[in-house]
C-alpha atoms as a PDB file:
ATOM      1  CA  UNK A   1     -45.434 -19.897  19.405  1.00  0.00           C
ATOM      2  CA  UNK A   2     -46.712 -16.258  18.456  1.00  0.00           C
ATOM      3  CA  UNK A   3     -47.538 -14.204  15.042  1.00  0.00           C
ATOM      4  CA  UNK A   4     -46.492 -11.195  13.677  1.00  0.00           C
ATOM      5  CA  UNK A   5     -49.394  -8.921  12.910  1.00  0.00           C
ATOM      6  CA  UNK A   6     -50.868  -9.393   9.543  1.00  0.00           C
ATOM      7  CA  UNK A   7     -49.443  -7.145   7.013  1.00  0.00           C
ATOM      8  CA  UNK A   8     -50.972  -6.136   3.849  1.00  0.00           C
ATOM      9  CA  UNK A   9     -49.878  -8.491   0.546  1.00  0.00           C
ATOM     10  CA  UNK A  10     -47.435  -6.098  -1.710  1.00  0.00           C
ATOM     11  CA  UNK A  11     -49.630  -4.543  -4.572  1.00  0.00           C
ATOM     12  CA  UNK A  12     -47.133  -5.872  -7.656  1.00  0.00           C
ATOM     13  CA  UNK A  13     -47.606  -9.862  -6.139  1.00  0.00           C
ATOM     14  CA  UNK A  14     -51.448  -8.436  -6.543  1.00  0.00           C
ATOM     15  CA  UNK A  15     -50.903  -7.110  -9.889  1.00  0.00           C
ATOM     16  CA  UNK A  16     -49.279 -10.498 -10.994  1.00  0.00           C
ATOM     17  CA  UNK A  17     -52.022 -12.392  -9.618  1.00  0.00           C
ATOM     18  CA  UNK A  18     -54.480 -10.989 -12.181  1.00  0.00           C
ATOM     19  CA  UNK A  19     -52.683 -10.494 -15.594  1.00  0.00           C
ATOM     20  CA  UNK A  20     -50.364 -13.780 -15.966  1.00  0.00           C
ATOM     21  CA  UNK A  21     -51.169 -17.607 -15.730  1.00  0.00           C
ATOM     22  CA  UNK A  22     -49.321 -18.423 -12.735  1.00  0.00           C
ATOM     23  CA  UNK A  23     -50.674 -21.189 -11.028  1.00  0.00           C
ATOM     24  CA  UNK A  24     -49.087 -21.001  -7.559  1.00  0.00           C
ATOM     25  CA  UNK A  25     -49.864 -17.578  -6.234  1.00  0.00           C
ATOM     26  CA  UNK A  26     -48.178 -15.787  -2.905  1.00  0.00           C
ATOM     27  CA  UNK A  27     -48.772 -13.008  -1.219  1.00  0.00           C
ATOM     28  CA  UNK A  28     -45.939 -11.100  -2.096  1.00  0.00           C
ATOM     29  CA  UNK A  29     -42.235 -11.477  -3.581  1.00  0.00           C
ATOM     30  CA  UNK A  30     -40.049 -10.585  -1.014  1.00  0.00           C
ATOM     31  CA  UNK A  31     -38.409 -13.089   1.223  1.00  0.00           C
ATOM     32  CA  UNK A  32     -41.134 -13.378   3.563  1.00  0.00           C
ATOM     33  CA  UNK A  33     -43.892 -13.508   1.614  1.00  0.00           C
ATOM     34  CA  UNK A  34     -43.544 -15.782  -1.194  1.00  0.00           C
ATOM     35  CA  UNK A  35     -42.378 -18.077   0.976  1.00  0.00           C
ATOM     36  CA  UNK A  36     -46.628 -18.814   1.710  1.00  0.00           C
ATOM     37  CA  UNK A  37     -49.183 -20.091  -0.468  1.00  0.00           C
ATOM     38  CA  UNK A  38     -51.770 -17.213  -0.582  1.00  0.00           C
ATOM     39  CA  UNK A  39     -54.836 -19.525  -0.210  1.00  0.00           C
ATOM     40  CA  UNK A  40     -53.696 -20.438   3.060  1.00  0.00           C
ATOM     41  CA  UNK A  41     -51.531 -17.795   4.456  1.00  0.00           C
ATOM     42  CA  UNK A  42     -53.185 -15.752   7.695  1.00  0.00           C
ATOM     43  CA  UNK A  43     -49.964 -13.973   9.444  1.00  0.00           C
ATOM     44  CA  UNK A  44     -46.106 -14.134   9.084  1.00  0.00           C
ATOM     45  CA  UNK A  45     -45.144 -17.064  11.653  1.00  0.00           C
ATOM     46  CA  UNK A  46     -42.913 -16.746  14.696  1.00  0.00           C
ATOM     47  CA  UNK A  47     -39.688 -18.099  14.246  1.00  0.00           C
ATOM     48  CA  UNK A  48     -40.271 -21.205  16.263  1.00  0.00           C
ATOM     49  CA  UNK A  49     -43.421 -21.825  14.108  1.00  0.00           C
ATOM     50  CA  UNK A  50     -41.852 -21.826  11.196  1.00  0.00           C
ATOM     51  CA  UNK A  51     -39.310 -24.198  12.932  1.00  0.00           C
ATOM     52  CA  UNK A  52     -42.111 -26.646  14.166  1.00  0.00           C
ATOM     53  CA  UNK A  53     -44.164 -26.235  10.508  1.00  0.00           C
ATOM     54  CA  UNK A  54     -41.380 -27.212   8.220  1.00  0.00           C
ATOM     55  CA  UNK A  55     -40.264 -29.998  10.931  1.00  0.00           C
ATOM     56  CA  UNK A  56     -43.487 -31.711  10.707  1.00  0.00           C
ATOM     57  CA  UNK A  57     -44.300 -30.342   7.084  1.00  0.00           C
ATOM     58  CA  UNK A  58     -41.033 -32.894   5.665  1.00  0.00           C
ATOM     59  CA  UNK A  59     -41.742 -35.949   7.947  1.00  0.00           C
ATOM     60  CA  UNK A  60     -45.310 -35.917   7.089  1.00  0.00           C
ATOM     61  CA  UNK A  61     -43.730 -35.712   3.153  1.00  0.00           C
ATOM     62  CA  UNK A  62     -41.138 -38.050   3.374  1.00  0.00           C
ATOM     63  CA  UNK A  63     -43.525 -40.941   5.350  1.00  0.00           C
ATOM     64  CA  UNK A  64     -46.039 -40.578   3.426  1.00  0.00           C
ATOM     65  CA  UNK A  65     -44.597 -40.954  -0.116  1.00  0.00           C
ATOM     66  CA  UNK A  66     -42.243 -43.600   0.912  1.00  0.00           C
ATOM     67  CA  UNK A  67     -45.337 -45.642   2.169  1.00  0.00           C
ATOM     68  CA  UNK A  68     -47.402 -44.948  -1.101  1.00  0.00           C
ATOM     69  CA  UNK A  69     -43.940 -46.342  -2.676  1.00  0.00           C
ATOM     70  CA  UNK A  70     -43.372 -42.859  -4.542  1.00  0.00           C
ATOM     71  CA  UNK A  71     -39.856 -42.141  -5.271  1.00  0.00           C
ATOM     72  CA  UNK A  72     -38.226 -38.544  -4.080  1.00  0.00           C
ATOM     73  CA  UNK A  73     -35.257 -37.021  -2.628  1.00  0.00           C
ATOM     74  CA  UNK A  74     -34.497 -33.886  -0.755  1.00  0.00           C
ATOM     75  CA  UNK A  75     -32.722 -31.211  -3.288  1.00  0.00           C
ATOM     76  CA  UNK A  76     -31.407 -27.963  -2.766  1.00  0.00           C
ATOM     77  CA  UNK A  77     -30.844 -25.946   0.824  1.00  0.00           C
ATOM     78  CA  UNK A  78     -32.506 -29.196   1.816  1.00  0.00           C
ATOM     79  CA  UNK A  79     -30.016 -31.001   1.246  1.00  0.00           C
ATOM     80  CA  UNK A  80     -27.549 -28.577   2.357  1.00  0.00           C
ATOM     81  CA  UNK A  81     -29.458 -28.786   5.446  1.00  0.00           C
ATOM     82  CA  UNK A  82     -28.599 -32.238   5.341  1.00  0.00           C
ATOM     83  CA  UNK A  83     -24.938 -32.247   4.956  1.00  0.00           C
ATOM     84  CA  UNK A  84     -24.322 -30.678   7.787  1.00  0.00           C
ATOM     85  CA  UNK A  85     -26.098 -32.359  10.235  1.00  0.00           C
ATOM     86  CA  UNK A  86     -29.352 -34.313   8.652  1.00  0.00           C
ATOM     87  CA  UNK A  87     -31.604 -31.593   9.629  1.00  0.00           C
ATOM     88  CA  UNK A  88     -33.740 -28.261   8.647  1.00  0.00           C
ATOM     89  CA  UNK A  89     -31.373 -25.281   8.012  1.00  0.00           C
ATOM     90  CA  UNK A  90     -32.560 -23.368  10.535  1.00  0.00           C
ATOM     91  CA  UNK A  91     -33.039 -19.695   8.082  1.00  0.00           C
ATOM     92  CA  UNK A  92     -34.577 -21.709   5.677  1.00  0.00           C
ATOM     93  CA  UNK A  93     -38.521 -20.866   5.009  1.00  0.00           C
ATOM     94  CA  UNK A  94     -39.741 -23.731   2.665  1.00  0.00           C
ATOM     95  CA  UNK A  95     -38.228 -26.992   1.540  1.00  0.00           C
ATOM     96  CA  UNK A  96     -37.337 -29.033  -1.625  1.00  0.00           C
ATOM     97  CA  UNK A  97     -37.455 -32.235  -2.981  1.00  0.00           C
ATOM     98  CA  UNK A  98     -37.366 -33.805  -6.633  1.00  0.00           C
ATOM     99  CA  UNK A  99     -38.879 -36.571  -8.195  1.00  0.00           C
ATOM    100  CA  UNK A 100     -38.914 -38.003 -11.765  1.00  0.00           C
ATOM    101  CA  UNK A 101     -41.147 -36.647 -14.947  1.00  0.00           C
ATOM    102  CA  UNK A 102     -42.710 -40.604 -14.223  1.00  0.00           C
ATOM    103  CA  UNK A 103     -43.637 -39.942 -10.768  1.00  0.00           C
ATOM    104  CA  UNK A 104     -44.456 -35.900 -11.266  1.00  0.00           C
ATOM    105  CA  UNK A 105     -46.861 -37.466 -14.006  1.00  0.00           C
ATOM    106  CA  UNK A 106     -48.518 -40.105 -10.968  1.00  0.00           C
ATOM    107  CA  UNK A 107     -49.085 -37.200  -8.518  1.00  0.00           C
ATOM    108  CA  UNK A 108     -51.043 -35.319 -11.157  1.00  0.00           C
ATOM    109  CA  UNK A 109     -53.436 -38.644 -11.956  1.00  0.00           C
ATOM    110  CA  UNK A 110     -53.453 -39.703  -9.204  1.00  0.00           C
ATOM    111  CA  UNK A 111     -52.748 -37.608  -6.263  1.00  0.00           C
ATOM    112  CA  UNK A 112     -53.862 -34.366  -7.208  1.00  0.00           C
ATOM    113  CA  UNK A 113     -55.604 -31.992  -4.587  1.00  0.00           C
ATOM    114  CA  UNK A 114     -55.646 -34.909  -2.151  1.00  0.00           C
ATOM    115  CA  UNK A 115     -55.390 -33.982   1.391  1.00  0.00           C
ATOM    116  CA  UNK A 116     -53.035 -36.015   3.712  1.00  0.00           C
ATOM    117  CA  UNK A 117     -53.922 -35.383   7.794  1.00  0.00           C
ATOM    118  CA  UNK A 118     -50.900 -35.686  10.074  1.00  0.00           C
ATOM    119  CA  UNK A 119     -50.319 -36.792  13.904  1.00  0.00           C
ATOM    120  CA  UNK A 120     -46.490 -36.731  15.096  1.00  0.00           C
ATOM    121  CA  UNK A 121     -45.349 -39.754  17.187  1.00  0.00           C
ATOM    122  CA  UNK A 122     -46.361 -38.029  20.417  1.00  0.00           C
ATOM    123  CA  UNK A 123     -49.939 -36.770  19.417  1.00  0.00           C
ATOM    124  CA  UNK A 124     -49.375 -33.428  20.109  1.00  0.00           C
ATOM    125  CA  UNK A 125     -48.934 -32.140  16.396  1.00  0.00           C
ATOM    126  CA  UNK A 126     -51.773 -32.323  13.839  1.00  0.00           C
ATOM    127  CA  UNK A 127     -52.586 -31.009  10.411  1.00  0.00           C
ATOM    128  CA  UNK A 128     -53.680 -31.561   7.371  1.00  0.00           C
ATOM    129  CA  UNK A 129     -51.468 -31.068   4.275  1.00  0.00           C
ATOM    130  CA  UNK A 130     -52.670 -30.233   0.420  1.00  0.00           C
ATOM    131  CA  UNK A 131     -51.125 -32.202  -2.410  1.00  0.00           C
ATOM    132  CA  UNK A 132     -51.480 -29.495  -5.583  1.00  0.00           C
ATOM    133  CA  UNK A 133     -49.797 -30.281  -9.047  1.00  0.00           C
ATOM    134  CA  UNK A 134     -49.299 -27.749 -10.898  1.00  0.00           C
ATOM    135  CA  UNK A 135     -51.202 -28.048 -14.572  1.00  0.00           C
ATOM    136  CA  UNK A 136     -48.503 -26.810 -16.751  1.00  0.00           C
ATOM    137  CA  UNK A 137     -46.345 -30.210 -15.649  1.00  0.00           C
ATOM    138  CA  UNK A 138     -46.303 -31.200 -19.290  1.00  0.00           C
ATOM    139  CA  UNK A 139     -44.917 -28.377 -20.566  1.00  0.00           C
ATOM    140  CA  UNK A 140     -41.039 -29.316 -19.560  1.00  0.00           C
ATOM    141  CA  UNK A 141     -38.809 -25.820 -20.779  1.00  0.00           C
ATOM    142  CA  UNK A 142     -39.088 -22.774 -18.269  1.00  0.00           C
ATOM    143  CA  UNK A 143     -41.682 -20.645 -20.777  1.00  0.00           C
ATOM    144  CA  UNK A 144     -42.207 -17.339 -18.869  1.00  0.00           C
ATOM    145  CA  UNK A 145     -40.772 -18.506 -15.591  1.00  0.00           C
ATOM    146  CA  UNK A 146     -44.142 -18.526 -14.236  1.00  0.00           C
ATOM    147  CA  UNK A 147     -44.744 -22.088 -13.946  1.00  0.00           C
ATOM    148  CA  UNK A 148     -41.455 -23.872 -12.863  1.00  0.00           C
ATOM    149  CA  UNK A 149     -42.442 -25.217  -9.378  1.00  0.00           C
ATOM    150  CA  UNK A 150     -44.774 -28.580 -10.474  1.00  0.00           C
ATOM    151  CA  UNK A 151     -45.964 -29.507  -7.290  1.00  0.00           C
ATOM    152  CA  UNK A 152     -46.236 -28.312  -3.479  1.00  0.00           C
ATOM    153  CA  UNK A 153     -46.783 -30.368  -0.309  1.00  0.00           C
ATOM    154  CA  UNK A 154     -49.212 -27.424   1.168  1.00  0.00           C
ATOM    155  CA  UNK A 155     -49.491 -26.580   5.447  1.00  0.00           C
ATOM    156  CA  UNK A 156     -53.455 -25.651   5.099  1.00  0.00           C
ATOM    157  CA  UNK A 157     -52.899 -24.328   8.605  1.00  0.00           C
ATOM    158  CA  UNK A 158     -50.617 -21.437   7.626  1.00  0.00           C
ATOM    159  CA  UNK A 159     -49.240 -21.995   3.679  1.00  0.00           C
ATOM    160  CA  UNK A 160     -45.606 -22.581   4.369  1.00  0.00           C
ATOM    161  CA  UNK A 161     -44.755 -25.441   1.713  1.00  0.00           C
ATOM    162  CA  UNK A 162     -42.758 -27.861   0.445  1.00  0.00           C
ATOM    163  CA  UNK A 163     -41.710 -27.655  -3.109  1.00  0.00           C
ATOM    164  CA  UNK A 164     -41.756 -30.333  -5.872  1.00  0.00           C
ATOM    165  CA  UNK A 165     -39.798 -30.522  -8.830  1.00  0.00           C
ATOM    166  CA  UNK A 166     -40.056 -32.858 -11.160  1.00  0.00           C
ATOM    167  CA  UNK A 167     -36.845 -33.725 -13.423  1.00  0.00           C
ATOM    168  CA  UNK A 168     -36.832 -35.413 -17.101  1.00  0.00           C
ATOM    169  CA  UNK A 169     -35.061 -35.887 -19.859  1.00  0.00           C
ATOM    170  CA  UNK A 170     -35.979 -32.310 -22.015  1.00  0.00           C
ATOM    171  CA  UNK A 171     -33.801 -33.583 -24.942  1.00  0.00           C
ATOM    172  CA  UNK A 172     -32.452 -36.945 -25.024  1.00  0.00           C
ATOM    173  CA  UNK A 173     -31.803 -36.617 -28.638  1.00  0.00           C
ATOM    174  CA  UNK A 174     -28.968 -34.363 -28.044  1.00  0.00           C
ATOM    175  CA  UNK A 175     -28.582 -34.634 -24.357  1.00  0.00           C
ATOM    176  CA  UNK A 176     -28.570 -38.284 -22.980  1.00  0.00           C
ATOM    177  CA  UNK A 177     -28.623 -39.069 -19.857  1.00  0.00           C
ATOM    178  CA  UNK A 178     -29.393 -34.702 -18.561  1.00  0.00           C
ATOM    179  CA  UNK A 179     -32.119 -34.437 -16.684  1.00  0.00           C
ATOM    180  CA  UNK A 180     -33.187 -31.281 -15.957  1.00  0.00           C
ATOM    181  CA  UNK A 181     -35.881 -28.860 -13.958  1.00  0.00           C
ATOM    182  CA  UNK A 182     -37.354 -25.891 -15.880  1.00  0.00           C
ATOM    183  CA  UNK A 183     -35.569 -23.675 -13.693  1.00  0.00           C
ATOM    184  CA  UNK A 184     -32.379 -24.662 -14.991  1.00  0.00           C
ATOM    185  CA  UNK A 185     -30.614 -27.088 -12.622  1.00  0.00           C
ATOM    186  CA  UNK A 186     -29.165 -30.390 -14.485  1.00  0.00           C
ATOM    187  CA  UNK A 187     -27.849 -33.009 -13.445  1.00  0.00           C
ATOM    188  CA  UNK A 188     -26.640 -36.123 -15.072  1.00  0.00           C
ATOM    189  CA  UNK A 189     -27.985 -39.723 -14.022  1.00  0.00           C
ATOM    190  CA  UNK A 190     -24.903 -40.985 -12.822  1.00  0.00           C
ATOM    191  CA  UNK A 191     -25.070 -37.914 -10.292  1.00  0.00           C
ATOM    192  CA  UNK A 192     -28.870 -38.769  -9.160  1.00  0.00           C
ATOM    193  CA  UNK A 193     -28.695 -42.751  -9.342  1.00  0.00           C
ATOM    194  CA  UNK A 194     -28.400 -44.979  -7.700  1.00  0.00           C
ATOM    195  CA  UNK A 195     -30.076 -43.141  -4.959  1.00  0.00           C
ATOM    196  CA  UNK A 196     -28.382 -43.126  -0.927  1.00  0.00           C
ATOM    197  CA  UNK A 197     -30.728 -44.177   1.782  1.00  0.00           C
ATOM    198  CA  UNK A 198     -30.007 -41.738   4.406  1.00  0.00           C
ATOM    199  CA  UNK A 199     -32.465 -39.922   7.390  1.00  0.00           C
ATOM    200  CA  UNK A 200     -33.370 -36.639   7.441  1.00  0.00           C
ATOM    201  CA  UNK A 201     -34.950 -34.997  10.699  1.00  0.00           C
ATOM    202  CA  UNK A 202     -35.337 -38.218  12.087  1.00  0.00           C
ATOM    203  CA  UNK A 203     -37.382 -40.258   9.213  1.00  0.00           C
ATOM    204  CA  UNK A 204     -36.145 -42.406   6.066  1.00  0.00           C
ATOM    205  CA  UNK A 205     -34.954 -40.175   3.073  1.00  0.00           C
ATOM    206  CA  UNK A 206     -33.731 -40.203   0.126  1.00  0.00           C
ATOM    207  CA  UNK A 207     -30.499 -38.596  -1.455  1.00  0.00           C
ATOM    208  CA  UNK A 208     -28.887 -38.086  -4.546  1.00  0.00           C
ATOM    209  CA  UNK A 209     -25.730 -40.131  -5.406  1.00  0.00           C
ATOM    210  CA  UNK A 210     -22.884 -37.689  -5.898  1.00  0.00           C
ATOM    211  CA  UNK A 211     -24.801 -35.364  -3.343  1.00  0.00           C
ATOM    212  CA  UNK A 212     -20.963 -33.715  -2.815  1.00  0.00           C
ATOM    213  CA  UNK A 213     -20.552 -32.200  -6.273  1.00  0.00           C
ATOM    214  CA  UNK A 214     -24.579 -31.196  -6.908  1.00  0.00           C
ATOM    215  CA  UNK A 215     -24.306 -28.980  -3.243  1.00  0.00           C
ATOM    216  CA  UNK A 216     -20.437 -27.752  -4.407  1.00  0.00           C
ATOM    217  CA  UNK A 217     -22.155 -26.742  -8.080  1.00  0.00           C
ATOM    218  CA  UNK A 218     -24.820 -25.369  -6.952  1.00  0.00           C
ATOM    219  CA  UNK A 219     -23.649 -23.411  -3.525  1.00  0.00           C
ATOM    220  CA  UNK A 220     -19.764 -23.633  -4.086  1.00  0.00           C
ATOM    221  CA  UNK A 221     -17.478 -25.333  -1.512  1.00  0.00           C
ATOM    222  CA  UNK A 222     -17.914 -22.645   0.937  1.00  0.00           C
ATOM    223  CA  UNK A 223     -21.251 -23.898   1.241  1.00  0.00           C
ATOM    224  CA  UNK A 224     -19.776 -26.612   3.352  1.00  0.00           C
ATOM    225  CA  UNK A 225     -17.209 -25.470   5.028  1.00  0.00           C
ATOM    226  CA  UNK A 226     -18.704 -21.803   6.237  1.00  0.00           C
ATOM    227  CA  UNK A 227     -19.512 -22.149  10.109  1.00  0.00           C
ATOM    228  CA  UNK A 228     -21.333 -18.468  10.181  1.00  0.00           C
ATOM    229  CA  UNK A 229     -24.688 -17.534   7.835  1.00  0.00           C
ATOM    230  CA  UNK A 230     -27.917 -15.883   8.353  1.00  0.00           C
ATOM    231  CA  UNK A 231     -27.395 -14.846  12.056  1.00  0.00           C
ATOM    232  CA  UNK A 232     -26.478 -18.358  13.329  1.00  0.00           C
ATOM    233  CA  UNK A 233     -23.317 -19.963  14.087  1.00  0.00           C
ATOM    234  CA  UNK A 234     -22.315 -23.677  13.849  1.00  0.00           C
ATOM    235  CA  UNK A 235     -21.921 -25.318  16.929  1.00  0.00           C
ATOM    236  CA  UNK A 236     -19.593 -28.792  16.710  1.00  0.00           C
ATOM    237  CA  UNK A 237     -20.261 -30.046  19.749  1.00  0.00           C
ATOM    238  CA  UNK A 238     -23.809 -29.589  19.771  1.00  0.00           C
ATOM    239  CA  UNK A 239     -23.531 -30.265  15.803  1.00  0.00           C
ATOM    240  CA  UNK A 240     -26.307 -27.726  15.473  1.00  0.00           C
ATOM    241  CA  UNK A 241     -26.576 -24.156  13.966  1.00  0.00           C
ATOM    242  CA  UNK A 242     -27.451 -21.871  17.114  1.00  0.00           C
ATOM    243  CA  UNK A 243     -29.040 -18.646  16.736  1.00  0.00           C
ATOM    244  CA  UNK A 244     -27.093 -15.861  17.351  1.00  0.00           C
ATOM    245  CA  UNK A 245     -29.125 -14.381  20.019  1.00  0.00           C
ATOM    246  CA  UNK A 246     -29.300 -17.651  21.457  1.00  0.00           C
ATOM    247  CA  UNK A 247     -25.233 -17.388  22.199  1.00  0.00           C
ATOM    248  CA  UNK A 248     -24.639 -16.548  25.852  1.00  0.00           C
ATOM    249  CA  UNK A 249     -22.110 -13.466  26.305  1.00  0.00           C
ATOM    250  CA  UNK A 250     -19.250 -15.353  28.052  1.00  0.00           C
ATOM    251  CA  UNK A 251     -15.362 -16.188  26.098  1.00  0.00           C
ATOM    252  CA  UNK A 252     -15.805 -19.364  26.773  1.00  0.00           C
ATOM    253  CA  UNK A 253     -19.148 -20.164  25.498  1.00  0.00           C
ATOM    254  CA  UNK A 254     -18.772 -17.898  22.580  1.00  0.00           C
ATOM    255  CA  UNK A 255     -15.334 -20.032  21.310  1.00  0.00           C
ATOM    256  CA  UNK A 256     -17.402 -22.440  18.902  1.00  0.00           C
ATOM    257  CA  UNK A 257     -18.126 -19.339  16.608  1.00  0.00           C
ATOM    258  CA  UNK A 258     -14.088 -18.557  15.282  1.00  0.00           C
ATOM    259  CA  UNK A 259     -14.363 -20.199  11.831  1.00  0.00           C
ATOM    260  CA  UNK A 260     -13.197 -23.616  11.558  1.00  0.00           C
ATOM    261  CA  UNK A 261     -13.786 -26.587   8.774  1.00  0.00           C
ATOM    262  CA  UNK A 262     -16.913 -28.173   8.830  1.00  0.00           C
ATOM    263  CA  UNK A 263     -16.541 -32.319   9.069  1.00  0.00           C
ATOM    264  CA  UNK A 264     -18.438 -33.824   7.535  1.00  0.00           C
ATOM    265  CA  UNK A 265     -21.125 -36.276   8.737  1.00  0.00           C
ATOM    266  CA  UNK A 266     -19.715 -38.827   6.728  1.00  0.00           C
ATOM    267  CA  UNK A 267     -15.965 -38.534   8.416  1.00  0.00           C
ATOM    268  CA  UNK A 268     -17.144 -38.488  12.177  1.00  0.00           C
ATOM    269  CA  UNK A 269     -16.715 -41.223  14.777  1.00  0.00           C
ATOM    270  CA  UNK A 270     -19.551 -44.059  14.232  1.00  0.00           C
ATOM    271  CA  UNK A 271     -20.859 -42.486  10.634  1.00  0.00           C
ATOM    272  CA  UNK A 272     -21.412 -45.419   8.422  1.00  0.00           C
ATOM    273  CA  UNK A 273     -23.153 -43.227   5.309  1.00  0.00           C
ATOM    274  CA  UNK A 274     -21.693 -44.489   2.535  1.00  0.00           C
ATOM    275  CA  UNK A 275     -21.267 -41.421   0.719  1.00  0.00           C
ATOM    276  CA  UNK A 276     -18.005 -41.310   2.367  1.00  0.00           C
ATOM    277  CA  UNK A 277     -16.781 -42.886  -1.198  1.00  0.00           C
ATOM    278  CA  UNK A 278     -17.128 -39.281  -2.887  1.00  0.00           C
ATOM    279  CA  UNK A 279     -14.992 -37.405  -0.094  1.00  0.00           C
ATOM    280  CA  UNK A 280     -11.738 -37.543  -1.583  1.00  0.00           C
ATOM    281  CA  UNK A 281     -13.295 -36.015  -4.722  1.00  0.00           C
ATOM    282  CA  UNK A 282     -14.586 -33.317  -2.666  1.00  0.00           C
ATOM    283  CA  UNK A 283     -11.500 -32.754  -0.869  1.00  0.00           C
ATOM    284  CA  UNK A 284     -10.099 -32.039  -4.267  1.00  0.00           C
ATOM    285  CA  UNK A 285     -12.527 -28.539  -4.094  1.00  0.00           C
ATOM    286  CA  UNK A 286     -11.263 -27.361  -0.672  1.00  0.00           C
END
């Protein structure tokens, strides 16, 4: 593992900082930077630290609030991530999950700023990870945009994150049964609940129910299918995205990177997910 050198925060995420009521602050708004919580962040991580830190960052999550009996499931390029092979998208910098307005409410009584410490299986990974809910989680419509991530699942040891948003009901009088973030994603229950049990990088997890049409809405059915993104390329044998620079020169060992559908995990030999119900109805996208 290795660090870039430390650059300097950008002086408009410095200028936010002191004139709006953003709770969450980063060190900048590009790609790289607000990717870190600013309390914690030191240097822009390797590559393979990133890797290992969001790795660890979701076990730790996922163990720990199924243990406390908190309910949550992995949302966005998460579950992407997920789809195509139950792991980390490899060009992704932080995570998501969702939970409930009930359990978003729980974490800020009772979980707030509590510190969680970490050992992986082998002992040879440690930290300690930050809890924070945002105060503005009663407040349920977007407002100023300032405030729409509730919680994050903080890396004190260099401020990559996980995180948290919590979904409710905004306006049951007129929309039943539409839950919805305050950054505008909705969904209805019948596409959340019941919840799959499922695995993701190796530990129990949580996914929503009609996970096919919530990744085609949101990322479009290229999403799934599209075998070449962000300077990797999908390998099916290996059923792993490979970086680019990773890919030795030869024909031969180059062939997995022509474009070619994507099966999905559901469909191959031995799978037993039962999401495999909701294929045909996303075979009706392709």
């Amino acid at each position: 593992m290795g660090v870039k050198a430390l650059p300097e925060p950008e002086e408009d995420a410095v200028e936010e900082i002191l004139t709006n009521n953003k709770y969450f602050h980063e060190p900048g708004v590009n790609d790289t930077f607000r990717h870190y919580d600013q309390r914690y962040f030191k240097n822009v991580v390797s590559y393979g630290e990133r890797e290992q830190t969001l790795y660890h960052m979701i076990r730790a999550y996922l163990s720990t609030f199924r243990r406390k009996g908190l309910e949550t499931w992995i949302a966005h390029g998460t579950l992407l991530g997920w789809w195509w092979n139950g792991k980390i998208l490899p060009w992704d910098w932080d995570l998501d999950t969702q939970v409930s307005y009930s359990t978003l409410d729980y974490l800020g009584k009772k979980l707030n700023q509590t510190k969680h410490h970490y050992v992986s299986d082998d002992k040879t990974f440690t930290r300690e990870y930050l809890l924070d809910v945002n105060p503005w989680i009663m407040e349920r419509e977007r407002g100023d945009g300032d405030n729409v991530i509730d919680a994050r699942w903080i890396d004190t040891h260099n401020g990559l994150f996980i995180d948290i948003t919590g979904l409710s009901e905004t306006h049951p009088d007129v929309q039943p049964g539409v839950w919805s973030c305050k950054n505008y994603h909705r969904y209805r229950t019948k596409d959340l609940y019941p919840l799959r049990e499922s695995t993701y990088e190796g530990v129990p997890a949580m996914i929503p129910y009609s996970y096919d049409q919530i990744l085609i809405e949101e990322y479009e059915p290229k999403a799934l299918v599209l075998t070449e993104y962000e300077g990797h390329h999908w390998d099916p044998t290996a059923r792993a995205w490979i970086k680019e620079e990773d890919v030795k020169g030869s024909p031969a060992q180059k062939s997995f990177l022509q474009p070619r559908p994507h099966i999905p995990r559901n469909m191959q030999p031995g799978a037993t997910e039962p999401g495999i119900r909701n294929v045909p109805r996303l075979l009706h996208w392709w």
